[in-house]
Protein backbone atom coordinates (compact mmCIF):
# COMPACT_ATOMS: atom_id res chain seq x y z
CA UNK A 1 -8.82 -22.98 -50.64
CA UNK A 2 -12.02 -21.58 -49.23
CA UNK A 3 -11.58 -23.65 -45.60
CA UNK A 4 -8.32 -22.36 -45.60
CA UNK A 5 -9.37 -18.80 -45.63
CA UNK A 6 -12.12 -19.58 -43.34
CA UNK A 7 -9.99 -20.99 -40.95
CA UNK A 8 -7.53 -18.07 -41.08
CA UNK A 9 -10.20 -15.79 -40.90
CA UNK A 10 -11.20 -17.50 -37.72
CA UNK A 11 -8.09 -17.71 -36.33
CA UNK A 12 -7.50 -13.83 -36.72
CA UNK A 13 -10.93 -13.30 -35.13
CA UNK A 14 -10.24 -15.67 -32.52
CA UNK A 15 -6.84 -13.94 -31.75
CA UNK A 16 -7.97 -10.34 -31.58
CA UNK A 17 -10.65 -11.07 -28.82
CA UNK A 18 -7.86 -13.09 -27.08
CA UNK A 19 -5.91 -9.55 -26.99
CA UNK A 20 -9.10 -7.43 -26.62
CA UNK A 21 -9.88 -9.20 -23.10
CA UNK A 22 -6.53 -9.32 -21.63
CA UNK A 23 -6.12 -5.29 -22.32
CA UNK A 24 -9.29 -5.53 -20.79
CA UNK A 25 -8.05 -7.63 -17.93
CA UNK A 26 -5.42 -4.90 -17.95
CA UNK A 27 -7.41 -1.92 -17.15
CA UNK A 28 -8.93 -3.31 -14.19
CA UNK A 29 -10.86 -0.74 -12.79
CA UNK A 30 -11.13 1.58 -15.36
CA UNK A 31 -13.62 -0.83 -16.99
CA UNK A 32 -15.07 -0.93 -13.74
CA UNK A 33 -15.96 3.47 -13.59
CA UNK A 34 -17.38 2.73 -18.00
CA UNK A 35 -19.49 -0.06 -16.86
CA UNK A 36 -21.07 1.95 -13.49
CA UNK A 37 -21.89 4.51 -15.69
CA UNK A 38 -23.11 2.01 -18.55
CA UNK A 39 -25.64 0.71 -16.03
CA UNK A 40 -26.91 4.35 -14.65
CA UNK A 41 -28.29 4.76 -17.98
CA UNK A 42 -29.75 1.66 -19.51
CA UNK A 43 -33.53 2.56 -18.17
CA UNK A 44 -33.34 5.78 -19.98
CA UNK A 45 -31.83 4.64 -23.23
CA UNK A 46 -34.15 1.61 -23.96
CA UNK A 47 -37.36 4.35 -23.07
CA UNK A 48 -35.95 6.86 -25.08
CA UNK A 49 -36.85 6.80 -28.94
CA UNK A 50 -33.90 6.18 -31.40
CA UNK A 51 -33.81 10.14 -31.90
CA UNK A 52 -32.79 11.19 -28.43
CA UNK A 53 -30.45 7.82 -28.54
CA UNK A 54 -28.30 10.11 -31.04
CA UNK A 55 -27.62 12.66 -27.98
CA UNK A 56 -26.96 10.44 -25.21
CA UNK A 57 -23.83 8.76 -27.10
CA UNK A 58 -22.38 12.51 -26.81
CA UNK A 59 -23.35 12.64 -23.30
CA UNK A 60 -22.14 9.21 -22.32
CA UNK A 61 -18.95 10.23 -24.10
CA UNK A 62 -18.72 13.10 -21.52
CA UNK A 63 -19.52 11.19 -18.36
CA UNK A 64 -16.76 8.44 -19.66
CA UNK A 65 -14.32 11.03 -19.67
CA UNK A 66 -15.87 12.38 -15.92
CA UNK A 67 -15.69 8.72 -14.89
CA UNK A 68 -11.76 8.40 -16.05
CA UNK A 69 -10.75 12.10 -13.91
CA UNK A 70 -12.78 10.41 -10.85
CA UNK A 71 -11.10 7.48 -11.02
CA UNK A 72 -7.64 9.42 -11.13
CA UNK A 73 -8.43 11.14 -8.50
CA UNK A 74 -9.06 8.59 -6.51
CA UNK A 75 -6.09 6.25 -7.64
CA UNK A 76 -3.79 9.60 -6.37
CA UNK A 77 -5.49 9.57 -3.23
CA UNK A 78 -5.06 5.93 -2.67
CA UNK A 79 -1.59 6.24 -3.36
CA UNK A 80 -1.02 9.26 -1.32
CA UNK A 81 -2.77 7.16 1.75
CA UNK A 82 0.20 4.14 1.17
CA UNK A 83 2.75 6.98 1.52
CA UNK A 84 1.56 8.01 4.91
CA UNK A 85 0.94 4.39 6.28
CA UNK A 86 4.85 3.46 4.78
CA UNK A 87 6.34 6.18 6.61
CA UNK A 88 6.48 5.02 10.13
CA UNK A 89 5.39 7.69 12.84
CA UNK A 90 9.47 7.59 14.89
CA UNK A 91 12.18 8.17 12.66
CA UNK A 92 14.72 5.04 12.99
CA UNK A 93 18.05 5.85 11.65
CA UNK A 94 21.32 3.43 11.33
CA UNK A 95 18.83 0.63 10.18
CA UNK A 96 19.95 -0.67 6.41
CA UNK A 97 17.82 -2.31 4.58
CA UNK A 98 19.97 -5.64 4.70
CA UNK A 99 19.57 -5.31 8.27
CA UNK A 100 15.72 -5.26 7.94
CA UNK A 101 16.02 -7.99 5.29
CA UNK A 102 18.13 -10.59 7.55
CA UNK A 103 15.53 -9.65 10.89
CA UNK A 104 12.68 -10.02 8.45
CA UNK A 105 10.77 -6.77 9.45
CA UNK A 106 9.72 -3.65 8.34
CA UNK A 107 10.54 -0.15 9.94
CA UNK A 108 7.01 0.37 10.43
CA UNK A 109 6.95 -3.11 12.47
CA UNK A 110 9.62 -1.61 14.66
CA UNK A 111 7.94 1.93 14.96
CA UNK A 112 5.01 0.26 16.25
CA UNK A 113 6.60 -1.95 18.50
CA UNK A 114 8.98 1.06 19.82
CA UNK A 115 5.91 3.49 20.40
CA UNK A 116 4.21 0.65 22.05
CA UNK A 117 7.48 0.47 24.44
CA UNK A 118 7.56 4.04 25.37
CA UNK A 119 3.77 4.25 26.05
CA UNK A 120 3.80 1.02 28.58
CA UNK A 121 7.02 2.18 29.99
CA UNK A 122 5.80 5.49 30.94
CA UNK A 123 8.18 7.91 29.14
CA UNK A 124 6.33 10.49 27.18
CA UNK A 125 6.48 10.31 23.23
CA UNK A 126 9.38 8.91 21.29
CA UNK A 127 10.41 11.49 18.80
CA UNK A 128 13.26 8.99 16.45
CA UNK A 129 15.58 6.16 17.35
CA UNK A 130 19.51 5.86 16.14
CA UNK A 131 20.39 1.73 15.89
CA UNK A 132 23.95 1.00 16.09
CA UNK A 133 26.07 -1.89 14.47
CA UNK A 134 26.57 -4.65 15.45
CA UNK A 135 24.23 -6.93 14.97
CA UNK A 136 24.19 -10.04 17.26
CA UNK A 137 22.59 -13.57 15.79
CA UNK A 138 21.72 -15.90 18.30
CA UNK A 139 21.24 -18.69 16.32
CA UNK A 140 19.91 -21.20 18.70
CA UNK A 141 17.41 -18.86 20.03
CA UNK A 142 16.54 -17.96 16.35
CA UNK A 143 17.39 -14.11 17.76
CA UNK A 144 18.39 -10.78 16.36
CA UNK A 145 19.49 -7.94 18.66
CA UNK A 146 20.78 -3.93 17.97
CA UNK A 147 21.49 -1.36 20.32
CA UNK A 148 19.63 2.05 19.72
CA UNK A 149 19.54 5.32 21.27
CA UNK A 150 15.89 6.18 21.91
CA UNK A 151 15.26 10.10 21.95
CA UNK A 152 12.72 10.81 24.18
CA UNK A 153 10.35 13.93 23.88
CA UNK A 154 9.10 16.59 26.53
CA UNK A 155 5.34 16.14 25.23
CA UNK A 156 3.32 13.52 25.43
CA UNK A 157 1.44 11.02 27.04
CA UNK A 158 2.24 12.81 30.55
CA UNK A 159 2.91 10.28 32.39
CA UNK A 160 6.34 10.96 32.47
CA UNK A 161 8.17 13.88 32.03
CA UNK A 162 11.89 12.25 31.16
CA UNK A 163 13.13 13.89 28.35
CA UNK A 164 16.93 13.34 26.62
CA UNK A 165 17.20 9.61 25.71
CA UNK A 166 17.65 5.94 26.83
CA UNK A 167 19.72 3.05 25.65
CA UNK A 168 17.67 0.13 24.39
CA UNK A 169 18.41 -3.76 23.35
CA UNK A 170 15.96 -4.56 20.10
CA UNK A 171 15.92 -8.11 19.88
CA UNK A 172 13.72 -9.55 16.98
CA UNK A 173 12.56 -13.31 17.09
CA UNK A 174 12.43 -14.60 13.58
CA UNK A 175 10.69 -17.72 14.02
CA UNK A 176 8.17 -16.17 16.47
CA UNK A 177 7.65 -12.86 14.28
CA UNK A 178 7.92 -11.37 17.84
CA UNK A 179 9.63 -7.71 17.87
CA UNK A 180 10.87 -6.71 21.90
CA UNK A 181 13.15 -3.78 23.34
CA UNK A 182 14.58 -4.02 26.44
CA UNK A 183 17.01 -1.48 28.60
């Protein structure tokens, strides 16, 4: 009866520090902040005596709870930093995101690749593209190509001072990962 109990005892042991390290797994860097501030203060604590021991638990508390805020704060700001790079710098409209899907690209691939365009091309700063349907497949070539309207701002690079907008052929090469516009 007694290795019974023993065993279940174990078991239950066994399975709570199972759970304990994947919540722990969980938190990622949270644990990360608690044990940075953990190991700021291990030199002090072991020359301390057992008196002043009593005072740094409150004051380890404290930093804990500093270390969480910082660590929020810098989560928001990481996520505020993947909004900006998602948003591409041209607007593209009339792109869906089945259209994306089937050229296997993102619209910050194309905003790249369209700014890239205008600056070798000489036209001054691309201020948003409109992509029309439809969409031709080349399937031999392994090539995707849409029509856009590219609207062309008077500021700039200065190089040229064209402003209104110009017809352009996208054509995206699967296979290749290779994104090109053409007039």
């Amino acid at each position: 009866m007694r290795k019974i109990m023993v065993s279940v005892l174990g078991a239950a042991i066994l399975s709570a520090a199972i759970l304990t390290g994947c919540s722990a797994i969980r938190k990622g860097e949270g644990d990360k902040t608690k044990a940075e501030t953990v190991q700021e203060q291990p030199e002090k604590n072991s020359q301390e005596g057992s008196k002043e021991d009593m005072g740094t638990v409150a004051d380890g508390e404290e930093k804990h709870e500093e270390g969480r805020e910082e660590e929020q704060d810098r989560e928001e700001k990481r996520e505020e930093k993947q909004d900006q790079e998602e948003e591409p710098a041209i607007r593209l409209s009339g792109l869906s995101e089945e259209a994306l899907s089937v050229m296997g690209c993102t619209q910050k691939e194309l905003a790249e690749a369209l700014k890239e365009w205008t600056e070798e091309n000489g036209y001054s700063s691309a201020a948003g593209a409109e992509f029309y349907d439809p969409m031709w497949i080349r399937f031999g070539e392994g090539r995707y190509s849409m029509d856009c309207r590219l609207a062309i701002g008077s500021e700039g690079n200065g190089v040229s001072e064209n402003a209104g907008s110009i017809v352009l052929t996208l054509d995206v090469f699967k296979g290749k990962k290779q994104i090109r516009f053409h007039q």
